[in-house]
N, C-alpha and C. Protein backbone atom coordinates (compact mmCIF):
# COMPACT_ATOMS: atom_id res chain seq x y z
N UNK A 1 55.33 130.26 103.67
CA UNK A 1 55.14 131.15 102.54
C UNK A 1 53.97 130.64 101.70
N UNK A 2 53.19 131.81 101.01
CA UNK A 2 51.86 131.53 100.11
C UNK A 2 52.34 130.79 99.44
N UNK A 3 51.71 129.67 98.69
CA UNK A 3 52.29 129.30 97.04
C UNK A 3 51.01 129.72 96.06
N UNK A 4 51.17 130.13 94.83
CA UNK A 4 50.70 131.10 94.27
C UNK A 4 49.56 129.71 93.20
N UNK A 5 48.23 130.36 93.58
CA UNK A 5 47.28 129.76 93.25
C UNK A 5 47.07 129.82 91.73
N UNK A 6 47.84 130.61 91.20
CA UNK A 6 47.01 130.78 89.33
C UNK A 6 48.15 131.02 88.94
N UNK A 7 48.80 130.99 87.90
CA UNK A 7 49.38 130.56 86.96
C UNK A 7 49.81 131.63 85.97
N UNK A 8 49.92 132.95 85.83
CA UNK A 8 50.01 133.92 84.86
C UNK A 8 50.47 133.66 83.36
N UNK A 9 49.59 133.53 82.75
CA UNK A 9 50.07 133.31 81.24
C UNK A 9 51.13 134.23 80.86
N UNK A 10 52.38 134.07 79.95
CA UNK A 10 53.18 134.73 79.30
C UNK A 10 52.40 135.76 78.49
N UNK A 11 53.01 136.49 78.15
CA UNK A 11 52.42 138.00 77.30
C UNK A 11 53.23 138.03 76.08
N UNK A 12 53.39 138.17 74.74
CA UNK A 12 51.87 138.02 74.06
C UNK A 12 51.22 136.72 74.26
N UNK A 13 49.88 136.23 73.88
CA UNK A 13 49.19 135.08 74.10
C UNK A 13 49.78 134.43 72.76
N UNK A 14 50.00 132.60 72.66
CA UNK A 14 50.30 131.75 72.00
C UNK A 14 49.19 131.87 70.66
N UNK A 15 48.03 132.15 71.14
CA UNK A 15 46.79 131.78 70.15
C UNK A 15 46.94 133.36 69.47
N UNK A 16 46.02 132.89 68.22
CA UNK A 16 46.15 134.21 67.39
C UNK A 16 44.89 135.25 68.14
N UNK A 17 44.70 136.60 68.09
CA UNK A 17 43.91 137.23 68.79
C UNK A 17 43.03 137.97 67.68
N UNK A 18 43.59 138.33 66.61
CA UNK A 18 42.63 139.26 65.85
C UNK A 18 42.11 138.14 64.86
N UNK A 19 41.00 137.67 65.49
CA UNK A 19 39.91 136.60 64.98
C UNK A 19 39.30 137.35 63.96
N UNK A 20 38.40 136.51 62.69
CA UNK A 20 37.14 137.23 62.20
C UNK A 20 36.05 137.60 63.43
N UNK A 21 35.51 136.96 64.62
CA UNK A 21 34.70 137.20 65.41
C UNK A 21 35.28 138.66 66.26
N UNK A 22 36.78 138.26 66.48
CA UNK A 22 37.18 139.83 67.64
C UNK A 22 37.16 141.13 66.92
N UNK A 23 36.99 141.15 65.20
CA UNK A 23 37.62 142.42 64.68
C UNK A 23 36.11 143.27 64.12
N UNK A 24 34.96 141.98 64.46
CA UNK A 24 33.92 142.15 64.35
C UNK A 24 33.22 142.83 65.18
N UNK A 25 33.74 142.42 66.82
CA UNK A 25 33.52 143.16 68.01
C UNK A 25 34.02 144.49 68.27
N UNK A 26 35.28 144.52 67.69
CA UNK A 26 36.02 145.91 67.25
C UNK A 26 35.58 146.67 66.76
N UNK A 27 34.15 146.30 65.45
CA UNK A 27 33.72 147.79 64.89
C UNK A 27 32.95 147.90 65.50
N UNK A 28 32.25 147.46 66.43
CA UNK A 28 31.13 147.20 66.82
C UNK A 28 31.02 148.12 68.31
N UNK A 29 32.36 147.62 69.03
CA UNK A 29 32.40 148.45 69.76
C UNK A 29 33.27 150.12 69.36
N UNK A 30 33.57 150.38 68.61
CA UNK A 30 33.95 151.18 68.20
C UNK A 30 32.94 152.30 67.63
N UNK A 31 32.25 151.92 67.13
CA UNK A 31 31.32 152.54 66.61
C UNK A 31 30.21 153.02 67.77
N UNK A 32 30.36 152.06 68.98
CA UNK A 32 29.34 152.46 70.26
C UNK A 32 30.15 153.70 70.38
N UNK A 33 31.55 153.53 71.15
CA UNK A 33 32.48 154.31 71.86
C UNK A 33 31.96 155.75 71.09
N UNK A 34 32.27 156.28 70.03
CA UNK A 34 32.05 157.19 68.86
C UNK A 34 30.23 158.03 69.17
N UNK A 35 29.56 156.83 69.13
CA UNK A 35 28.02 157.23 69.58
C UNK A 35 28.25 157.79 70.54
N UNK A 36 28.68 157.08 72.05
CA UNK A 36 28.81 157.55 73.07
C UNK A 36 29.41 158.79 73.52
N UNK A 37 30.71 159.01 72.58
CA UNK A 37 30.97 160.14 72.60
C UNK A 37 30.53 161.52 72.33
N UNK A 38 29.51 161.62 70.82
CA UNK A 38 29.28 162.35 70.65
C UNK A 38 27.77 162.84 71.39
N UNK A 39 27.08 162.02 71.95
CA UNK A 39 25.78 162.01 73.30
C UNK A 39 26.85 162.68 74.37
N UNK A 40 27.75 162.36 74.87
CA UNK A 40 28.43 162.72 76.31
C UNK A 40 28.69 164.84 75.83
N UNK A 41 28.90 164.83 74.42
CA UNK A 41 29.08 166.28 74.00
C UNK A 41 27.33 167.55 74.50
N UNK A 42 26.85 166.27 74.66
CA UNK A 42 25.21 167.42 74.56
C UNK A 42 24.84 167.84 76.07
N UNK A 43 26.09 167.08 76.85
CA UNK A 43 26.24 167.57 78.17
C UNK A 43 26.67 168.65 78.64
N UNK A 44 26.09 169.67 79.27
CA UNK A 44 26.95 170.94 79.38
C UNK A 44 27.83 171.05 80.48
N UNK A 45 27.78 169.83 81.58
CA UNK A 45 28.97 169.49 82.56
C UNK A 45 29.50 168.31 82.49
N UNK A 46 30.60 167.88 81.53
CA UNK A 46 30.45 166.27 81.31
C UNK A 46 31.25 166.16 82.69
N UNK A 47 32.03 166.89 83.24
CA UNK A 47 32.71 166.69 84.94
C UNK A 47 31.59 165.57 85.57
N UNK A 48 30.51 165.65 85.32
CA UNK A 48 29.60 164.75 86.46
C UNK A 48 29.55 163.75 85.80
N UNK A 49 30.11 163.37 84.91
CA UNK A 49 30.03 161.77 84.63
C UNK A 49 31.23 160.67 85.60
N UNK A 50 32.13 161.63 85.33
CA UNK A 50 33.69 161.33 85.69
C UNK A 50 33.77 161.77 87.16
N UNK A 51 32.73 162.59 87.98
CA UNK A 51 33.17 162.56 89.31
C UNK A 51 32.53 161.60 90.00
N UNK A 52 31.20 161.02 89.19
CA UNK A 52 30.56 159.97 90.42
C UNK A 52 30.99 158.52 89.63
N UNK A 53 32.17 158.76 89.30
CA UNK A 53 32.95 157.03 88.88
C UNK A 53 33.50 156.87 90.16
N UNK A 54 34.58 157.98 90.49
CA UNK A 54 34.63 157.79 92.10
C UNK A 54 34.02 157.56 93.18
N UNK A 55 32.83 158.02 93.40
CA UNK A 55 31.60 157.89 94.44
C UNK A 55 31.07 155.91 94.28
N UNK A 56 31.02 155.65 92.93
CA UNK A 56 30.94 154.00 92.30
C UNK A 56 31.82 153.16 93.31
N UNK A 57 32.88 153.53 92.50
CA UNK A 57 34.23 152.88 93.09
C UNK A 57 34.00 152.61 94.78
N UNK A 58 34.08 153.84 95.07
CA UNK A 58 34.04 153.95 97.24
C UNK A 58 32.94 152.98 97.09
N UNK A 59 31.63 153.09 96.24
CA UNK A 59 30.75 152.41 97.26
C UNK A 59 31.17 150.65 97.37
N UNK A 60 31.42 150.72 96.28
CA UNK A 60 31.72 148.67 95.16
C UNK A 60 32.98 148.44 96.34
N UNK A 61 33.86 149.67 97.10
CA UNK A 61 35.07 148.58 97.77
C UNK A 61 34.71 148.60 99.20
N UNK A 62 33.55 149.62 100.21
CA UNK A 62 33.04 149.60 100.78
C UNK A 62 32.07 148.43 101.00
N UNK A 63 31.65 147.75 99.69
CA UNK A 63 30.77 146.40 100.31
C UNK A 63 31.53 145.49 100.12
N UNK A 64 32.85 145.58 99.57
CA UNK A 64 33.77 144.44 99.89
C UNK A 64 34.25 144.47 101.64
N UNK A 65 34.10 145.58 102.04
CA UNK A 65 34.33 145.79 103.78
C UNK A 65 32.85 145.26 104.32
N UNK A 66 31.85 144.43 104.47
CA UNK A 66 30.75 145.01 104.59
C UNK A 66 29.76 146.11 104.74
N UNK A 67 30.45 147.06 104.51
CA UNK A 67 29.82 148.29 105.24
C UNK A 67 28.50 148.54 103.59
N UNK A 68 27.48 148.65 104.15
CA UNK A 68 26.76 148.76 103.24
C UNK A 68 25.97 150.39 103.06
N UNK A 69 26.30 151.00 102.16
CA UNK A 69 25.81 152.13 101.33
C UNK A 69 24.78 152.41 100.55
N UNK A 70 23.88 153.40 100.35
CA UNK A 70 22.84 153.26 99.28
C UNK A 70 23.57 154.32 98.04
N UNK A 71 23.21 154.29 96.90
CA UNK A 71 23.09 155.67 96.40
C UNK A 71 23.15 156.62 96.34
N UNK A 72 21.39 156.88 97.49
CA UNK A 72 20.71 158.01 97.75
C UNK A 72 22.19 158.70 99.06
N UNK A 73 22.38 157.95 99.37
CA UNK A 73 23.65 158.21 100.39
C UNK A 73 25.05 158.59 99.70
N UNK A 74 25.07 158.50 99.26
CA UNK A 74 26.39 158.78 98.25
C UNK A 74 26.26 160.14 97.52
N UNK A 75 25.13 160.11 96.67
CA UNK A 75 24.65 161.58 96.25
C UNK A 75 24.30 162.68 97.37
């Protein structure tokens, strides 16, 4: 039988998490997310953002098989 290489930390974490540095990253990314959102609105098919996450995906587990893919092949 395997014996299990890593160790899974318990859930919640021991250390405190909402740092001055993490809550900093919080507006920070928050305020992207918000940008981003309202740019993804000036799209008149946002469907094509969200269908070639899938096409991503196939290609990223396809070169974990070696099988190697371009792009231009995918589109």
């Amino acid at each position: 039988m395997l014996k299990p290489t890593y160790a899974i930390p318990d859930l919640p974490p021991a250390t405190e998490i909402e740092t001055i540095p993490v809550l900093k990253a919080l507006t920070r990314a928050s305020r992207a997310l918000s940008d981003l959102k309202g740019q993804a609105k000036t799209i008149p098919n946002q469907g094509i953002l969200i269908d070639t996450l899938a096409l991503q995906e196939a290609k990223a587990s396809s070169e974990i098989e070696n099988i190697a893919t371009t792009q231009d092949e995918l589109f």
